[in-house]
N, C-alpha and C. Protein backbone atom coordinates (compact mmCIF):
# COMPACT_ATOMS: atom_id res chain seq x y z
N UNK A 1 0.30 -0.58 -21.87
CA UNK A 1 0.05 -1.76 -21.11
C UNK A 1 -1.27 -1.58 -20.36
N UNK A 2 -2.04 -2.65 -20.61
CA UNK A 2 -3.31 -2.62 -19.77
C UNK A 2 -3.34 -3.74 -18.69
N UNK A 3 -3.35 -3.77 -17.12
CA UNK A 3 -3.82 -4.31 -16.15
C UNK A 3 -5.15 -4.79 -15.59
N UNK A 4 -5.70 -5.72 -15.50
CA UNK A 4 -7.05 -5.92 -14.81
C UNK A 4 -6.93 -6.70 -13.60
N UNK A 5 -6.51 -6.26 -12.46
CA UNK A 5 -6.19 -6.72 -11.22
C UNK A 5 -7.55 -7.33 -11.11
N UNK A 6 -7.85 -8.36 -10.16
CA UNK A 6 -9.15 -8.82 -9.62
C UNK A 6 -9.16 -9.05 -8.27
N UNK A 7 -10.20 -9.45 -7.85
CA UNK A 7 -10.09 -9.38 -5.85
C UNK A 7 -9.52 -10.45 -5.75
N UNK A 8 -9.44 -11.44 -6.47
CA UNK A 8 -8.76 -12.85 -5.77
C UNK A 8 -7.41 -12.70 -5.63
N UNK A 9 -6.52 -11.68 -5.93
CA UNK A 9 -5.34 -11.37 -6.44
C UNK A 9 -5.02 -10.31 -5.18
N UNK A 10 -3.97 -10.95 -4.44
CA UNK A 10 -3.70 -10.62 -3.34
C UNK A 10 -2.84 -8.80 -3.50
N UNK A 11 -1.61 -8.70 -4.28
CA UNK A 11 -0.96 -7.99 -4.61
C UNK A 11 -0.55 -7.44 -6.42
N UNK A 12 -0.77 -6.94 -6.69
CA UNK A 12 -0.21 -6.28 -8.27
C UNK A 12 0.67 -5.54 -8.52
N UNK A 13 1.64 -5.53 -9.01
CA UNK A 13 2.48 -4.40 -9.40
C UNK A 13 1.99 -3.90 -10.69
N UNK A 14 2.08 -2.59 -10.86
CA UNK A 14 1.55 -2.35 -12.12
C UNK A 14 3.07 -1.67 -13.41
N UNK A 15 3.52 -0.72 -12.02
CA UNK A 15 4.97 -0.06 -12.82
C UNK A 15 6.10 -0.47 -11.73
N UNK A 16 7.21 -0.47 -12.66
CA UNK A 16 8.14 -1.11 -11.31
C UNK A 16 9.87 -0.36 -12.16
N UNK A 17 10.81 -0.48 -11.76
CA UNK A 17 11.76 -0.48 -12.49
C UNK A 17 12.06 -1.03 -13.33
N UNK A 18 11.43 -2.11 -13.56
CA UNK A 18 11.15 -3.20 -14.93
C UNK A 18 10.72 -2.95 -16.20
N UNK A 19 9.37 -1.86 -15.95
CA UNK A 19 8.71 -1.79 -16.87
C UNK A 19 8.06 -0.42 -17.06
N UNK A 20 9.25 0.79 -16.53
CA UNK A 20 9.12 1.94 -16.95
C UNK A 20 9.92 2.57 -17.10
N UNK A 21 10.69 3.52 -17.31
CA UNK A 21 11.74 4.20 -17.39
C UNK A 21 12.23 5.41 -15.84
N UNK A 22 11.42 5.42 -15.22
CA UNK A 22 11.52 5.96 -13.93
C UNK A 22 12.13 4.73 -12.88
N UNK A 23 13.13 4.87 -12.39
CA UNK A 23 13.61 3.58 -11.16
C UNK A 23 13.03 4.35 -9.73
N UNK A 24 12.49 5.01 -9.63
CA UNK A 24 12.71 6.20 -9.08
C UNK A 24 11.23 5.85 -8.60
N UNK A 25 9.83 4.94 -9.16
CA UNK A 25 8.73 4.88 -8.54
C UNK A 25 8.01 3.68 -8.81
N UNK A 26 7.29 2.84 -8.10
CA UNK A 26 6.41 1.44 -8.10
C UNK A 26 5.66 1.83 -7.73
N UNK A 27 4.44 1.52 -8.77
CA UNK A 27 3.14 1.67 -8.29
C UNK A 27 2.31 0.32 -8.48
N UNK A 28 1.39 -0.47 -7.61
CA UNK A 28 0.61 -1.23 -7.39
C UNK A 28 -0.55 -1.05 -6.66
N UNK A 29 -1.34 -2.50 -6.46
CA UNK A 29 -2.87 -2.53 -6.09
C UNK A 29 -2.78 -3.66 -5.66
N UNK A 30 -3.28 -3.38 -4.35
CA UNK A 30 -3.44 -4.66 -3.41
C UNK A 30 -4.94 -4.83 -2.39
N UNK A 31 -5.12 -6.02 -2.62
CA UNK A 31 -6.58 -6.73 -1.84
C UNK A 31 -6.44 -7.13 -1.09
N UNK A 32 -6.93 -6.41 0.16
CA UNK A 32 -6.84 -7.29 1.45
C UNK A 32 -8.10 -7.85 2.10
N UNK A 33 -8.37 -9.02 1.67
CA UNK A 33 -9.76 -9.54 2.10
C UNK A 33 -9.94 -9.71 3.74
N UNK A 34 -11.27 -10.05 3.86
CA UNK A 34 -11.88 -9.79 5.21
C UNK A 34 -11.07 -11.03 6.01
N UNK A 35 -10.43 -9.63 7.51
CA UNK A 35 -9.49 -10.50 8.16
C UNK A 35 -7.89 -10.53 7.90
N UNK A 36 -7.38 -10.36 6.47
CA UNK A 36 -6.24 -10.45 5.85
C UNK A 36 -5.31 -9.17 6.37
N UNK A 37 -4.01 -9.41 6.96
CA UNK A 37 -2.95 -8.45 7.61
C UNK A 37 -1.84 -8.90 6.12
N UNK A 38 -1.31 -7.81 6.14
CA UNK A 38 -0.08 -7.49 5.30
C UNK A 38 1.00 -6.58 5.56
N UNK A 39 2.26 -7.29 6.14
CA UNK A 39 2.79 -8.39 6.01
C UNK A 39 2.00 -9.59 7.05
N UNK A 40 2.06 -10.52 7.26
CA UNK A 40 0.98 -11.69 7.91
C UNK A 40 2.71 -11.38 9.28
N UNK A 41 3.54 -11.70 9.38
CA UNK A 41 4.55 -11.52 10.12
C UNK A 41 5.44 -10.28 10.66
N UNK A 42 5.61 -9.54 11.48
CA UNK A 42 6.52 -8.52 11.48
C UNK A 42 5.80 -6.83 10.74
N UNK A 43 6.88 -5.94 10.02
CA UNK A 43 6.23 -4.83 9.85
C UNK A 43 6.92 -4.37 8.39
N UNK A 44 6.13 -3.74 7.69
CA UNK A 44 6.65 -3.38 6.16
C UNK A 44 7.64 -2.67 6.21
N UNK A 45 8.77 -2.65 5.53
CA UNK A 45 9.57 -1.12 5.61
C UNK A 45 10.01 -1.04 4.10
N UNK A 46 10.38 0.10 3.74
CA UNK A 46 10.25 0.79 2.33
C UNK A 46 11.45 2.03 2.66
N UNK A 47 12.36 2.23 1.02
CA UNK A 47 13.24 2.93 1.65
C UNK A 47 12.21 4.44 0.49
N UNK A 48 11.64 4.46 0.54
CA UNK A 48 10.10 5.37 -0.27
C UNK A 48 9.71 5.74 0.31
N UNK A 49 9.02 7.41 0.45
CA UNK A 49 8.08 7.54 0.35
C UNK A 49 7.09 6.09 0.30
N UNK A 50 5.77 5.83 1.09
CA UNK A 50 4.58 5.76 0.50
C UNK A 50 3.25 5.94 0.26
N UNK A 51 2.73 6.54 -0.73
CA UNK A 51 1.48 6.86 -1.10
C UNK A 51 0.32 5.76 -1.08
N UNK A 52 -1.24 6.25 -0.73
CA UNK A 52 -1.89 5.03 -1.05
C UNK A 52 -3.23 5.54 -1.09
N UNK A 53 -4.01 5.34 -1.91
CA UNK A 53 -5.01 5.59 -1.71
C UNK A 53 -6.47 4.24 -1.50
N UNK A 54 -7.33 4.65 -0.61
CA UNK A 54 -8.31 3.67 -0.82
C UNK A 54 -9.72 3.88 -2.22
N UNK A 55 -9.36 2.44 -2.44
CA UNK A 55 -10.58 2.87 -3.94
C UNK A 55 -12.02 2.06 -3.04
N UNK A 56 -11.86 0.81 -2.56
CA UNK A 56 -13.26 0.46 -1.66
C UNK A 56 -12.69 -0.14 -0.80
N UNK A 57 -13.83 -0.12 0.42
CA UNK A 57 -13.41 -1.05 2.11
C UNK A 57 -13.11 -0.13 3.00
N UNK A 58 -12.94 -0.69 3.98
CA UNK A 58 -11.49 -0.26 4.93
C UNK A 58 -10.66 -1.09 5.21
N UNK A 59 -9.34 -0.24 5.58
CA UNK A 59 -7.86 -1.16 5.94
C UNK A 59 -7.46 -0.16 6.65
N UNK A 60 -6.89 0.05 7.86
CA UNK A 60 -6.13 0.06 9.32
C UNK A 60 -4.81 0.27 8.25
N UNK A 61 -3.84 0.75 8.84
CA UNK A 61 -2.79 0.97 8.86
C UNK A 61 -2.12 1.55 10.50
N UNK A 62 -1.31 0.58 10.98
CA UNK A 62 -0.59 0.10 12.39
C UNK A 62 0.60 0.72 12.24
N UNK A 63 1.19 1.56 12.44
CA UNK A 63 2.51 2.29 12.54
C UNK A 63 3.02 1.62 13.52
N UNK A 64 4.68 1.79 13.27
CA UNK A 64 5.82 1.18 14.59
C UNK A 64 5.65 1.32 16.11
N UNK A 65 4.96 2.69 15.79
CA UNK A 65 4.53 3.39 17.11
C UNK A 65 3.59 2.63 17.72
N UNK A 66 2.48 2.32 17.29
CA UNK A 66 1.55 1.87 17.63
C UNK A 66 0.13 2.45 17.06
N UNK A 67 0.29 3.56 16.31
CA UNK A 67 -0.94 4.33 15.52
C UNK A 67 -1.70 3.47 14.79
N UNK A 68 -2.93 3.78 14.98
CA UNK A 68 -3.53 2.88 14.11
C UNK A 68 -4.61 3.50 13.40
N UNK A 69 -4.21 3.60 11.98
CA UNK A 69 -4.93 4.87 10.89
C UNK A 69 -6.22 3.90 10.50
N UNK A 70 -7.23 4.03 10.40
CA UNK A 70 -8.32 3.90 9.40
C UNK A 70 -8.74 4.34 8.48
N UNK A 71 -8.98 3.94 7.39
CA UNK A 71 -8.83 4.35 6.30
C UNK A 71 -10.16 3.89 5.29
N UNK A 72 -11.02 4.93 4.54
CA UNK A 72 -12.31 4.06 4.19
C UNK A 72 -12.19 4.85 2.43
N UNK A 73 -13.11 4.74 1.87
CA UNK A 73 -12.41 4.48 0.16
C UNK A 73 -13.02 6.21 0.14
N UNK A 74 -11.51 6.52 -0.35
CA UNK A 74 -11.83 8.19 -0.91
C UNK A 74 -10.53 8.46 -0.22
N UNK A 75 -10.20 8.26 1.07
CA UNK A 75 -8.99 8.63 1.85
C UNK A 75 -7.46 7.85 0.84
N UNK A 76 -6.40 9.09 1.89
CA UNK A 76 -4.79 8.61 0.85
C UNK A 76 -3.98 8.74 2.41
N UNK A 77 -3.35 8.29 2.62
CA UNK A 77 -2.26 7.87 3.22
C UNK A 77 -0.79 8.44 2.75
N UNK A 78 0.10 8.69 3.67
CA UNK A 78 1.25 9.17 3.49
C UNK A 78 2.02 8.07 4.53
N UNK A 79 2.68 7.26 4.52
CA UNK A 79 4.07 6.59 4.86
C UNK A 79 5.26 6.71 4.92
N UNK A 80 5.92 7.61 6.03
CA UNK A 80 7.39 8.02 5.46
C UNK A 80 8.15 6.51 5.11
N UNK A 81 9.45 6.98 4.33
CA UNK A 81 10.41 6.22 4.26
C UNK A 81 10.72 5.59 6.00
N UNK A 82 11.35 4.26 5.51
CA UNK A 82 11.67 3.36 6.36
C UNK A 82 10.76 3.76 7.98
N UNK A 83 9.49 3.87 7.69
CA UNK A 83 8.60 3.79 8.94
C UNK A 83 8.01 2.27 8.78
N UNK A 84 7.97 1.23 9.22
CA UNK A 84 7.66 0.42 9.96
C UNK A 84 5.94 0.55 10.12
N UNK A 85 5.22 -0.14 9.15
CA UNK A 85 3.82 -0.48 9.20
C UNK A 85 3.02 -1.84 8.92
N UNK A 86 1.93 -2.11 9.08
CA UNK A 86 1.00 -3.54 8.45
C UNK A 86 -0.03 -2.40 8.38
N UNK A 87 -0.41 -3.57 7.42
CA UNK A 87 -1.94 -3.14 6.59
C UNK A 87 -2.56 -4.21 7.23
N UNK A 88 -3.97 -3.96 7.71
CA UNK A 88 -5.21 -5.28 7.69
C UNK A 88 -6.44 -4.88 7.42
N UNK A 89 -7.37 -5.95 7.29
CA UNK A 89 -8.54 -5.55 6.84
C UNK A 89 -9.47 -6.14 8.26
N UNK A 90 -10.41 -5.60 8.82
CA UNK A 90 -11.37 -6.32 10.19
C UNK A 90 -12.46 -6.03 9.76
N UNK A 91 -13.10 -5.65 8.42
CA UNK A 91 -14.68 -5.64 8.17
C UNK A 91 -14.78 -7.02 7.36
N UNK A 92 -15.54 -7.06 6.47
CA UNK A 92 -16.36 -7.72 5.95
C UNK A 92 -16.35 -8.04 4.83
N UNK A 93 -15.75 -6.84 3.95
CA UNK A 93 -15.79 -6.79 2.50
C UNK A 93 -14.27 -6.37 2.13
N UNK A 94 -14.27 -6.81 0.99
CA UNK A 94 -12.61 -6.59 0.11
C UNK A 94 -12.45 -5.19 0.54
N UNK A 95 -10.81 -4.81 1.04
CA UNK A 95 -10.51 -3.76 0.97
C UNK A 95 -9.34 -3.33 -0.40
N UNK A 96 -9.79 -2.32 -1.55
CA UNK A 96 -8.77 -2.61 -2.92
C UNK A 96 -7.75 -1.10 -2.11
N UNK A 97 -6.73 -1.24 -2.25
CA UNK A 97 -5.59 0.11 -2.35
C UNK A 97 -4.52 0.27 -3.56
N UNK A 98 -4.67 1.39 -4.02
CA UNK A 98 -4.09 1.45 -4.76
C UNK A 98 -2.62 2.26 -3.94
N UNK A 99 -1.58 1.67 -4.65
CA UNK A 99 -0.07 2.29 -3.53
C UNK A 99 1.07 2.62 -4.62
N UNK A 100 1.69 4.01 -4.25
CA UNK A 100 2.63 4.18 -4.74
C UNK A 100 4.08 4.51 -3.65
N UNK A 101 5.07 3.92 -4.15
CA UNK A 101 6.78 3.76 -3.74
C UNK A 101 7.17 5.24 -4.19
N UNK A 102 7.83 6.10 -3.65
CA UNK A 102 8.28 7.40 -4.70
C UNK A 102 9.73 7.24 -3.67
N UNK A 103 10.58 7.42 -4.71
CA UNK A 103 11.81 7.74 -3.29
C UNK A 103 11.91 9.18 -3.81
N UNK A 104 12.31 9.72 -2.56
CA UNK A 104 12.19 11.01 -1.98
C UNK A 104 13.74 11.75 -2.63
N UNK A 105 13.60 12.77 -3.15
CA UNK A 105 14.85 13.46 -3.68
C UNK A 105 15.30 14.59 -2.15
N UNK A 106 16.56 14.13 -1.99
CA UNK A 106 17.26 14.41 -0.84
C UNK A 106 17.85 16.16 -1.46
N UNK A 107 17.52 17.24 -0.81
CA UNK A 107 17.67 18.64 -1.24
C UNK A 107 19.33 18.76 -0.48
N UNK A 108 19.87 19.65 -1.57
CA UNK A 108 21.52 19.27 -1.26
C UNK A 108 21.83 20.91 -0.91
């Protein structure tokens, strides 16, 4: 399968439980144009791991706490499970991230 996400294209999934044989990980690419918060309401939560890396821009990442990560293209991000975050963008230019879901194998 080949993907060509574009900037006008807010969110992408690329692998999902749908369309891989792992249930276990989602990976996507999301654009947050200049100004643009994600979620626009409230705070993300994920029962994942999440991974993310920046490919161009910057995007902020706002923890529950109140942390507020910056993030500029080359940097990756770590998100625990069910932590409570938004993404936004406050420069100028498209910010692209590429993000991965992993749920976390619980050691018994």
């Amino acid at each position: 399968m080949h993907l060509k996400p574009t900037l006008k294209s807010n969110i992408n999934h690329f692998f999902d439980p749908t369309n891989q044989p792992n249930s276990n990980v989602t990976m996507g690419l999301i654009t947050l144009q200049p100004g643009e918060k994600h979620p626009k309401q409230g705070y993300s939560y994920h029962k994942q791991d999440e991974f993310s890396y920046i490919i161009s821009g910057l995007a902020h990442t706002i923890l529950e706490n109140g942390e507020d990560i910056l993030g500029k293209a080359g940097d990756a991000q770590l998100i625990e499970k069910n932590e409570g975050h938004i993404n936004y963008n406050d420069s100028n230019e498209p910010a692209v991230v590429v993000w991965f879901l992993v749920e976390r194998k619980e050691e018994k």
